[in-house]
Protein backbone atom coordinates (compact mmCIF):
# COMPACT_ATOMS: atom_id res chain seq x y z
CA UNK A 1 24.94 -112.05 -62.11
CA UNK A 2 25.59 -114.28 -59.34
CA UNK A 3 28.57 -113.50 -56.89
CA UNK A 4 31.10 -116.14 -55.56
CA UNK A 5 29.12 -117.77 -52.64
CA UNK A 6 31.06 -117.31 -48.85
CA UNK A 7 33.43 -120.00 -48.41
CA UNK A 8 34.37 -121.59 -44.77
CA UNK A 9 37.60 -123.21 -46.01
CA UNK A 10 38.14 -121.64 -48.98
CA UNK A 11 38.22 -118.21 -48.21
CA UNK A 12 39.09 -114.84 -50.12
CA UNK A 13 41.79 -113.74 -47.75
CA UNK A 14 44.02 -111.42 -49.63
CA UNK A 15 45.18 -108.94 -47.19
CA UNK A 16 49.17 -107.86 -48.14
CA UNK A 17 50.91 -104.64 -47.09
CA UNK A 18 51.99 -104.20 -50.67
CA UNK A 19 49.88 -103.01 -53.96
CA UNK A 20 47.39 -100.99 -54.77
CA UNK A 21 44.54 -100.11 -51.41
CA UNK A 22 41.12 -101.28 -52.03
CA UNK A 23 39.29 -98.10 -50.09
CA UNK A 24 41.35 -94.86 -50.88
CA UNK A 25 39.78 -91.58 -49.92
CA UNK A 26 41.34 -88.21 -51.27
CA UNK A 27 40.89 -84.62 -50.36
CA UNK A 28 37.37 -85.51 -49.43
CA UNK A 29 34.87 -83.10 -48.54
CA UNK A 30 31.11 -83.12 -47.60
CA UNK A 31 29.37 -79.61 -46.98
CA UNK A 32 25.80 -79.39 -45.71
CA UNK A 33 23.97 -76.08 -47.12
CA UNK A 34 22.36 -74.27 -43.93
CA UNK A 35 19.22 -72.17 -44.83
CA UNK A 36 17.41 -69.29 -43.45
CA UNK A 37 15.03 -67.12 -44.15
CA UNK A 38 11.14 -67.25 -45.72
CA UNK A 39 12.78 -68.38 -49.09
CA UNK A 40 15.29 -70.56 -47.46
CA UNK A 41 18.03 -69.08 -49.10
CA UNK A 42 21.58 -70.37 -48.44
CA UNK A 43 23.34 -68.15 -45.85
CA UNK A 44 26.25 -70.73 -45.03
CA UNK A 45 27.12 -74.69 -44.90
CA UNK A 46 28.34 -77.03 -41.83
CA UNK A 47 31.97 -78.51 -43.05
CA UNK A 48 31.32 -81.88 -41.50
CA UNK A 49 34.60 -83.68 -43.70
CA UNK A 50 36.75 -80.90 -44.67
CA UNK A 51 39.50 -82.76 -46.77
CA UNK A 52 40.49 -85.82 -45.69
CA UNK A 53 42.63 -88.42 -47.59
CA UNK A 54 43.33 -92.04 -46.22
CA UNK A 55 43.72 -95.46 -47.71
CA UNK A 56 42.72 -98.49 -46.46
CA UNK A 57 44.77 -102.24 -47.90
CA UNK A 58 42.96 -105.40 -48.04
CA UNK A 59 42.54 -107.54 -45.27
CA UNK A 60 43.64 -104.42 -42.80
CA UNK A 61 41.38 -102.12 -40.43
CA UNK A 62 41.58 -98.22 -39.91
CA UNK A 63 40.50 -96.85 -36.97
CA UNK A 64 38.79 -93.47 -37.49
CA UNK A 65 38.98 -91.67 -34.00
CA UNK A 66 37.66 -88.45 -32.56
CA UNK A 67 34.67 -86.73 -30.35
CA UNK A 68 30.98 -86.92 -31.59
CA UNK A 69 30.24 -84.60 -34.52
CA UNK A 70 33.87 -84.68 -35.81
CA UNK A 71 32.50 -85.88 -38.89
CA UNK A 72 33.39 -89.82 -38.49
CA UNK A 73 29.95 -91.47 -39.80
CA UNK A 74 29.77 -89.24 -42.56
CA UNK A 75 33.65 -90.31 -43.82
CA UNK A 76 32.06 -93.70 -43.71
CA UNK A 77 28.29 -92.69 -45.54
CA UNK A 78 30.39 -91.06 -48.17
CA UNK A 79 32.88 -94.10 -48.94
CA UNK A 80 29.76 -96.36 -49.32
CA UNK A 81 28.10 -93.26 -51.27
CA UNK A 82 24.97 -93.38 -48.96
CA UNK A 83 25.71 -89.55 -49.53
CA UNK A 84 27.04 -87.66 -52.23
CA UNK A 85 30.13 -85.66 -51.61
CA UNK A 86 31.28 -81.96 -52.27
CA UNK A 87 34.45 -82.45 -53.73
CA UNK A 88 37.72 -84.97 -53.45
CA UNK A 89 37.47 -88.37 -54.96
CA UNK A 90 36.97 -92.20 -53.68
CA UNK A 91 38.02 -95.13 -55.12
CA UNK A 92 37.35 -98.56 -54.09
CA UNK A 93 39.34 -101.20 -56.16
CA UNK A 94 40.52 -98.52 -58.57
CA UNK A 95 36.95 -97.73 -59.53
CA UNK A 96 35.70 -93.94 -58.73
CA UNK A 97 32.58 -94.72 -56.40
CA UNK A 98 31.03 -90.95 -57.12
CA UNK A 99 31.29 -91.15 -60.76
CA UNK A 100 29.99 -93.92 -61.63
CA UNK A 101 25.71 -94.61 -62.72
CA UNK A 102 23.41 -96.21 -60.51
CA UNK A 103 23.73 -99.29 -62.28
CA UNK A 104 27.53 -99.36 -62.65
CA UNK A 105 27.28 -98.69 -58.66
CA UNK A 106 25.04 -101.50 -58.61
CA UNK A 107 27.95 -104.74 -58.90
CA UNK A 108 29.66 -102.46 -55.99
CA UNK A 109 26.92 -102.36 -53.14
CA UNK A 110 27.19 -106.19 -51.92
CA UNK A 111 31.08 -105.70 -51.44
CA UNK A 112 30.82 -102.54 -49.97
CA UNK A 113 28.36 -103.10 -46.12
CA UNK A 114 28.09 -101.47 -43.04
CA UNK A 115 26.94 -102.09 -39.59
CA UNK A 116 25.43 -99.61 -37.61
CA UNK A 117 25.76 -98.22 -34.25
CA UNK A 118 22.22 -99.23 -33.09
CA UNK A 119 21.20 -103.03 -33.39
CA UNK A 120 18.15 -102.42 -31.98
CA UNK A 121 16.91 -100.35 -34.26
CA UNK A 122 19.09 -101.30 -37.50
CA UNK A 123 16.69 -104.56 -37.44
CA UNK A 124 13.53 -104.67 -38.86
CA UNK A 125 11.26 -105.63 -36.33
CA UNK A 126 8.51 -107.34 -38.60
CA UNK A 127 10.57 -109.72 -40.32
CA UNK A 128 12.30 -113.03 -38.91
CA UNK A 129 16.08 -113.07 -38.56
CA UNK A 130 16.40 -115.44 -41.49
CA UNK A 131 14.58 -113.58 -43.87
CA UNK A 132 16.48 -110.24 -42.76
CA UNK A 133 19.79 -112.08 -43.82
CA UNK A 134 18.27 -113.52 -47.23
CA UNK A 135 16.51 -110.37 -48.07
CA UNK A 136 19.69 -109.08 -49.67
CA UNK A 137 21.41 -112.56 -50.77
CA UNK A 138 18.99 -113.33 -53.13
CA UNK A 139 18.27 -109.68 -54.36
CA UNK A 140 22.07 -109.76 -55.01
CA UNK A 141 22.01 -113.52 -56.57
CA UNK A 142 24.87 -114.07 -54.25
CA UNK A 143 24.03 -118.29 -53.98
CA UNK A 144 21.07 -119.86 -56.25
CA UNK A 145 17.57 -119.48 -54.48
CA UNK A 146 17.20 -123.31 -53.54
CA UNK A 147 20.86 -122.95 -52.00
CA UNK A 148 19.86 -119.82 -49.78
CA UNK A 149 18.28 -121.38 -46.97
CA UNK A 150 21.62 -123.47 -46.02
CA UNK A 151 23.96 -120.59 -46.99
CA UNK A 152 22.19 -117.88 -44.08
CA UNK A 153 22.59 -120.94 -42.06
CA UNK A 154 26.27 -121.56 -42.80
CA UNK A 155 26.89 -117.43 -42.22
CA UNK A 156 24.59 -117.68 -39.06
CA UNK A 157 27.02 -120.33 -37.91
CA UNK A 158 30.44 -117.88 -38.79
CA UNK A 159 28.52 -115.47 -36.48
CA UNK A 160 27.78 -117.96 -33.84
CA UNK A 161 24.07 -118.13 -34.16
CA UNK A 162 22.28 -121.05 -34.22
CA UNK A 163 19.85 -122.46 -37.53
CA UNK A 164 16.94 -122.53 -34.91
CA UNK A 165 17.46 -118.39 -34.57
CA UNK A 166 15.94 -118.02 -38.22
CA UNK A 167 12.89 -118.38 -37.56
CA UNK A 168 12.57 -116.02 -34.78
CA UNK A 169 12.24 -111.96 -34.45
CA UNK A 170 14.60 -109.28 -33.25
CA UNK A 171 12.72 -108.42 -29.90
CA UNK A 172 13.49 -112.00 -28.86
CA UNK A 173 17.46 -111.37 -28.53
CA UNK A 174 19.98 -109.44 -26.56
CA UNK A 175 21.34 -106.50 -27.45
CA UNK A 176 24.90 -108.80 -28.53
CA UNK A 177 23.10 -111.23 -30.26
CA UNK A 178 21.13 -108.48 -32.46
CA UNK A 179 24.90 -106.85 -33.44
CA UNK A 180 25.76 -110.55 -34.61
CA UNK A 181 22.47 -110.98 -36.90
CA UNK A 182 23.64 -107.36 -38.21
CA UNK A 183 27.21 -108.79 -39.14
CA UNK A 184 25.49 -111.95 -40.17
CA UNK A 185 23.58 -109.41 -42.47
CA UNK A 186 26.39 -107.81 -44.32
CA UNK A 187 28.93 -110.95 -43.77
CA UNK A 188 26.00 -112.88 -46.08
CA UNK A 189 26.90 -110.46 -49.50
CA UNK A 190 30.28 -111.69 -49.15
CA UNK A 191 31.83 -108.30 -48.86
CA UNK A 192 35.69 -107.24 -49.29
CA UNK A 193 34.99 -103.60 -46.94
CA UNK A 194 32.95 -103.22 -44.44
CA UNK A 195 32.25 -99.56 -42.62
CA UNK A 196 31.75 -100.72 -38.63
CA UNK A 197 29.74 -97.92 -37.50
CA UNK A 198 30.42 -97.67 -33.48
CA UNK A 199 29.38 -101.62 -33.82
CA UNK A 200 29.63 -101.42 -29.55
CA UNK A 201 29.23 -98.40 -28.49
CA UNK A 202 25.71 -99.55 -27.42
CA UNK A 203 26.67 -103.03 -25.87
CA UNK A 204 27.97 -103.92 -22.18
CA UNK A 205 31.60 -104.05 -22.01
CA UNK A 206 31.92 -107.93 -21.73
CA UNK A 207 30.16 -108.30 -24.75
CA UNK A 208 32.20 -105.36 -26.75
CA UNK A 209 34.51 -107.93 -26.56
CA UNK A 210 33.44 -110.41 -27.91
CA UNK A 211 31.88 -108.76 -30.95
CA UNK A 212 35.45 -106.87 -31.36
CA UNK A 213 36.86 -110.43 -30.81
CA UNK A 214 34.39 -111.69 -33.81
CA UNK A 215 35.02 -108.78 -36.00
CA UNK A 216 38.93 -110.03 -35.99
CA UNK A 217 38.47 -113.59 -36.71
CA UNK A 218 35.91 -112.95 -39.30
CA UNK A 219 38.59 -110.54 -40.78
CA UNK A 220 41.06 -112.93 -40.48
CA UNK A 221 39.20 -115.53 -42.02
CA UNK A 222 37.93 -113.74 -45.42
CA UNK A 223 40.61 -111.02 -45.62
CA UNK A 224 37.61 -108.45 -45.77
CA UNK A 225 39.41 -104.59 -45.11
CA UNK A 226 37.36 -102.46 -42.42
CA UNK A 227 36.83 -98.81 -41.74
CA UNK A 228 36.22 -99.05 -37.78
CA UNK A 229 34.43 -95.44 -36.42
CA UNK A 230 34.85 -95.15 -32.91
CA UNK A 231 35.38 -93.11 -30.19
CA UNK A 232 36.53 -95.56 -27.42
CA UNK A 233 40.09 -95.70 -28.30
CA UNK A 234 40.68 -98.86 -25.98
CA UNK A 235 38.78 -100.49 -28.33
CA UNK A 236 40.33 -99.01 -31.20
CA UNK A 237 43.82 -99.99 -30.25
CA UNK A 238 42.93 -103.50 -30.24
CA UNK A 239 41.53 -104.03 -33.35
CA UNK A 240 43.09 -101.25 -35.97
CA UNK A 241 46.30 -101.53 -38.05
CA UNK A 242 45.95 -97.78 -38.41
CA UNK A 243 44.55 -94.75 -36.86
CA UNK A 244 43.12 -91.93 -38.26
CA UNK A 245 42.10 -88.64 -35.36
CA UNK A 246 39.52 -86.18 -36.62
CA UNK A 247 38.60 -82.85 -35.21
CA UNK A 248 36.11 -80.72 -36.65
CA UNK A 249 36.06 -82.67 -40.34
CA UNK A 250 39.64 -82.58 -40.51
CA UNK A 251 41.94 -85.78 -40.06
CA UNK A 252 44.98 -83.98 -37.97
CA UNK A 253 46.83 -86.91 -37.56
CA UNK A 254 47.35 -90.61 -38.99
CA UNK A 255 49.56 -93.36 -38.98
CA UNK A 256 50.23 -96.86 -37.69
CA UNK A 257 48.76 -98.26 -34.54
CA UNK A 258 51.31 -98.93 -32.61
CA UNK A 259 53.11 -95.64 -33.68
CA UNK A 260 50.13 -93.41 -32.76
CA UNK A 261 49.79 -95.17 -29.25
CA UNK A 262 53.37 -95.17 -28.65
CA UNK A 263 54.02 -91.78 -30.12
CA UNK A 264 51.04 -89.74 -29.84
CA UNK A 265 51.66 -85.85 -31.30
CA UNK A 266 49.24 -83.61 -32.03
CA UNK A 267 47.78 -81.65 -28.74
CA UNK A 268 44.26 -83.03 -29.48
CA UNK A 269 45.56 -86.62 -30.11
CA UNK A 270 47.23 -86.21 -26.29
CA UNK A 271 44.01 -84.96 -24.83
CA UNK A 272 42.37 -88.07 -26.17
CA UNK A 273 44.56 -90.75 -25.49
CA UNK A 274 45.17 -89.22 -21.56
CA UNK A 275 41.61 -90.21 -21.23
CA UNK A 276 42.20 -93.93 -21.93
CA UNK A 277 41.32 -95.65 -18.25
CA UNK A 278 44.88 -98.26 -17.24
CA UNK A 279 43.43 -101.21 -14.96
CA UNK A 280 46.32 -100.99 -12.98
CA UNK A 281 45.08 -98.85 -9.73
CA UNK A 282 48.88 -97.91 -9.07
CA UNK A 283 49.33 -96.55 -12.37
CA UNK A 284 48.17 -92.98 -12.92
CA UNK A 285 48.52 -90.54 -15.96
CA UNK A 286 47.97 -86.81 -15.86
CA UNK A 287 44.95 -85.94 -17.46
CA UNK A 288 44.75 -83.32 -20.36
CA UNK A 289 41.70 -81.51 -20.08
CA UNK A 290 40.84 -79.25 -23.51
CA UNK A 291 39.74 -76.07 -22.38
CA UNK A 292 36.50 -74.06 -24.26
CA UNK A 293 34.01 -75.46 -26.08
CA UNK A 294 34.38 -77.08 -29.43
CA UNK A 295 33.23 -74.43 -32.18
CA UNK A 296 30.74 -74.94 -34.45
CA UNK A 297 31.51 -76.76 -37.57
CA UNK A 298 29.83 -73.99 -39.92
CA UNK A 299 32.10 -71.51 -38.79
CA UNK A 300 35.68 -70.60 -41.09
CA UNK A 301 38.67 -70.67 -39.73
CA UNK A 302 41.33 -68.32 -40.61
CA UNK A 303 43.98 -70.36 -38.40
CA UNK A 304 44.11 -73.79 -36.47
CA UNK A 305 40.55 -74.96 -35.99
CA UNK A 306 42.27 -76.35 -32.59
CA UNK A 307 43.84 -73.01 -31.37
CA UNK A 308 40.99 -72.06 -29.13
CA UNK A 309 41.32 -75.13 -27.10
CA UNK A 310 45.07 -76.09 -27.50
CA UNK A 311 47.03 -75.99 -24.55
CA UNK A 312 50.21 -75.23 -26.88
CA UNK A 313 48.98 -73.01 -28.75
CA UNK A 314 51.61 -70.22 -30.71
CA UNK A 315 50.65 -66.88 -32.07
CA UNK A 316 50.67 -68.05 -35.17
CA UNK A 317 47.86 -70.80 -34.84
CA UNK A 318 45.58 -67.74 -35.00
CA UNK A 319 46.33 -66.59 -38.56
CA UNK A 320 47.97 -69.67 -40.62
CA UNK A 321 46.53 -72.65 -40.94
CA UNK A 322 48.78 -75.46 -40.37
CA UNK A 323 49.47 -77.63 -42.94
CA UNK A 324 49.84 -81.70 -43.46
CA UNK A 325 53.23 -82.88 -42.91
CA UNK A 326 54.82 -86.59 -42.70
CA UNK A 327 56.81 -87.09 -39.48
CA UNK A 328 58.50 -90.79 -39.93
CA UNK A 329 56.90 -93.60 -42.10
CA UNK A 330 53.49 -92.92 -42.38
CA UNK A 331 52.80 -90.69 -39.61
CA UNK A 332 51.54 -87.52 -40.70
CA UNK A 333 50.34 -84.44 -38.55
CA UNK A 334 48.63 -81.51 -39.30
CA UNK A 335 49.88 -78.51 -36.46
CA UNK A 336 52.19 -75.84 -36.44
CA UNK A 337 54.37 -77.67 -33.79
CA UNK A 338 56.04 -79.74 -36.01
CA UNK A 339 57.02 -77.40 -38.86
């Protein structure tokens, strides 16, 4: 069934504090089995999302913060159901994304995309740029087949590529032109969420701008909602209407923007944000440095899965585990400080 084509003028933009949220994720989980052994039995499992719950409105951006291996890209893998998950639910536009079919998931895939971290290798190298775009517009019957070749153009266009780029091959662009064919790439399905993967993590810094810069207007332009992984929370603060930090697969503290950045809480969220870099050389801000190393992921924890590194750490961080609880609005914290 063909899908409403994208629209320069007309867009879809529908973003509104109020209703129902398109992406809601609750008490999600995703547990990878480790085995051992000559029969590879199951001796214990890596808890790489360990019950988080977020939602995400239309037309709005969460930023999903934290260190490498916190368990960000899989939050993202299992909202687009690239992976299955252990437990908890996910609903995008009040549809259960886990339990549906295949082919009820089908309908779902072109307004669900991602982008990855990597445009260099996220591009197939054998095809030209134009066919990479209208590979998946005309599997997805998003515009009638004599209409595709002037609709990649017109999305080329909304990502500031030129017609003439069609006909050539990854290898021939920069490493910021390549993360525009990839937005190009899941702008073309018309989607209403889009999972941005570390989308510069790999660029220079005067072209994360830009793409962060394009990201907005494109937002702003179709209303589309995005989950935005990062770890480079100057980047973060400039683009999210929310902020999620994880540690070790859990989310230990959420809220808005400008209320996490103003008012940051949790020990861990401190640590992080004392890291941000200020341009101005007269301006200086005591570092927090986490002591230890982070533990492994497949461990339990009978306490705070932050004691052994927390600065503020109590007695009873070692023995109870803290539990979530809302601290103004929708700032919520997970850490015995605040009980």
């Amino acid at each position: 069934m063909s899908q409403p084509a994208l629209k320069i003028s007309d867009n879809k933009n529908t973003a509104s504090n109020g209703g129902s949220p398109l992406v809601e994720v609750r008490g999600l989980k995703k547990y990878f089995p480790i085995h051992a052994g000559f029969f590879g039995r199951m001796v214990g499992s890596v808890r790489a999302v360990d019950g988080v719950s977020f939602a995400i409105q239309r037309g709005k951006t969460l930023g999903l913060v934290g260190e490498s291996g916190c368990g960000k890209t899989t939050v993202g893998k299992t909202i687009l159901r690239l992976t299955d998950i252990t437990d908890g639910e996910v609903t995008f536009d009040g549809e259960s994304v886990h339990a549906l079919s295949r082919k009820e998931l089908q309908p779902l895939r072109s307004r669900m995309q991602i982008i990855f971290q990597d445009p260099y290798s996220s591009l197939s190298p054998r095809l030209p740029i134009g066919e990479i775009i209208a590979e998946a517009v005309r599997e997805h019957g998003i515009v009638p087949r004599a209409e595709i070749n002037s609709y990649v153009t017109k999305v080329m266009r909304s990502c500031e590529l030129q017609a003439y780029h069609k006909d050539r091959y990854p290898h021939e662009f920069s490493g910021g032109q390549r993360q525009r064919i990839c937005i190009a790439r899941a702008l073309a399905l018309n989607p209403d969420f889009i999972v941005c993967d570390e989308p510069v993590s790999a660029l220079d810094v005067s072209i994360q701008a830009q793409i962060i810069n394009l990201l907005a207007d494109l937002q702003q332009k179709y209303g589309m909602a995005y989950l935005f992984i990062s770890h480079d929370l100057s980047v973060v603060e400039h683009i999210a209407d929310a902020v999620g930090v994880m540690y070790l697969g859990q989310l230990v503290e959420y809220g808005e923007c400008r209320e996490i950045f103003r008012n940051p809480l949790h020990p861990y969220t401190k640590a992080l944000f004392s890291a941000i870099p200020i341009p101005d050389p007269t301006v200086r801000r005591e570092r927090i440095i986490l002591e230890g190393s982070l533990p492994s992921p497949a461990q339990s924890f009978e306490g705070c899965r932050f004691q052994s590194r927390c600065k503020e750490r109590m007695p009873r961080c070692q023995t109870e585990k803290p539990s979530e609880r809302g601290v103004g609005g929708e700032h919520r914290i997970i850490c015995h400080l605040y009980d």
